[in-house]
Protein backbone atom coordinates (compact mmCIF):
# COMPACT_ATOMS: atom_id res chain seq x y z
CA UNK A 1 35.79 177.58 216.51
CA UNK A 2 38.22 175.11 217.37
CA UNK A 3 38.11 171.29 216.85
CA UNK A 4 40.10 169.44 218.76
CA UNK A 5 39.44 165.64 218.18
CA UNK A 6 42.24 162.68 219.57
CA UNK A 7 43.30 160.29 217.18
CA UNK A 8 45.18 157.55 218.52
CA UNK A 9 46.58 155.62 215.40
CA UNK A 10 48.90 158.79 214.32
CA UNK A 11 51.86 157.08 214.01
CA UNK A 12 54.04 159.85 211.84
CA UNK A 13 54.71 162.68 209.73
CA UNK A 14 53.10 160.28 206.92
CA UNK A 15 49.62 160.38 209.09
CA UNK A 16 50.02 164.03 209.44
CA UNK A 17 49.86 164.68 205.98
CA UNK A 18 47.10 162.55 205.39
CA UNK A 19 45.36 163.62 207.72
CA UNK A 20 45.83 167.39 206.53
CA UNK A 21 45.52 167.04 202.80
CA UNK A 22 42.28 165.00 202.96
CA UNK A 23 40.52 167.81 205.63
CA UNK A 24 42.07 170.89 203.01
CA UNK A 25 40.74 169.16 199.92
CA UNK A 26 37.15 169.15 201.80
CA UNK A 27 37.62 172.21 203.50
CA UNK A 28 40.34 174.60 201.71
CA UNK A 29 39.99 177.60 204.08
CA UNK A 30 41.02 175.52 206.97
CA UNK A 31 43.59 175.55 209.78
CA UNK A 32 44.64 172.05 210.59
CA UNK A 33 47.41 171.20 213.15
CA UNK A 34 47.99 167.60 213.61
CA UNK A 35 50.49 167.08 216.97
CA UNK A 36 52.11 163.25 216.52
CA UNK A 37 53.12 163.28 219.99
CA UNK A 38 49.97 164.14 221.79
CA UNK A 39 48.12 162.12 218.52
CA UNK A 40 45.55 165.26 218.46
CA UNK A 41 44.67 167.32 215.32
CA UNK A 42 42.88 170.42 216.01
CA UNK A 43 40.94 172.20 213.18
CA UNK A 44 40.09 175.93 212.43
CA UNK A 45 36.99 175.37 209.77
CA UNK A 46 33.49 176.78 209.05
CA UNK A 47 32.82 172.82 208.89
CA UNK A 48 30.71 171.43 211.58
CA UNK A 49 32.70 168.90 214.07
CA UNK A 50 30.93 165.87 212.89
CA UNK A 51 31.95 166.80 209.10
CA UNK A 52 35.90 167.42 210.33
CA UNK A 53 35.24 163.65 212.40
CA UNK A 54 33.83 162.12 208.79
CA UNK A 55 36.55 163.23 206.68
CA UNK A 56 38.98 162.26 209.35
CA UNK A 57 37.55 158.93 209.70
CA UNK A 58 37.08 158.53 205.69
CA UNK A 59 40.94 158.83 205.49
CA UNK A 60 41.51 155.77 207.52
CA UNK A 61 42.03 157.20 210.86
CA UNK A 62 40.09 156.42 214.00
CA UNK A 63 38.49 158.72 216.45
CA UNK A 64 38.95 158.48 220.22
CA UNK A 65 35.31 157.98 221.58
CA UNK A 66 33.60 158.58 218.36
C-alpha cells in the first residue's frame, strides 16, 4: 500500500536524501519517492503509515496535518 504523506519544508535534493536514507535504514525493503516540487514523498513499505510519519518526523521534517 501506498503512503503518500505532504511535507512542506522539502527544500532540495539534500531533504530528499534525508528523507530516503533515514525511512531505508528503518525499513530496507522500501520504495520511497520524495517529489521536491510537489514537497510529497510517497512510500511502498510493509510499515504502518504512522511508523513511515515517525521516522519522517524523527529526521527533522514536518508533516502536513499530522
Amino acid at each position: 500500500m501506498a503512503i503518500k504523506l505532504k511535507v512542506p519544508d522539502i527544500k532540495g535534493d539534500e531533504c530528499a536524501k534525508k528523507i530516503t536514507k533515514s525511512i531505508l535504514t528503518m525499513e530496507s525493503d522500501a520504495k520511497v519517492d520524495v517529489d521536491v516540487k510537489a514537497k510529497t514523498v510517497t512510500v511502498e513499505a510493509g510499515a504502518s503509515e504512522e511508523t513511515i510519519k515517525q521516522i519522517v518526523q524523527s529526521a527533522g521534517y514536518t508533516i502536513e496535518g499530522y
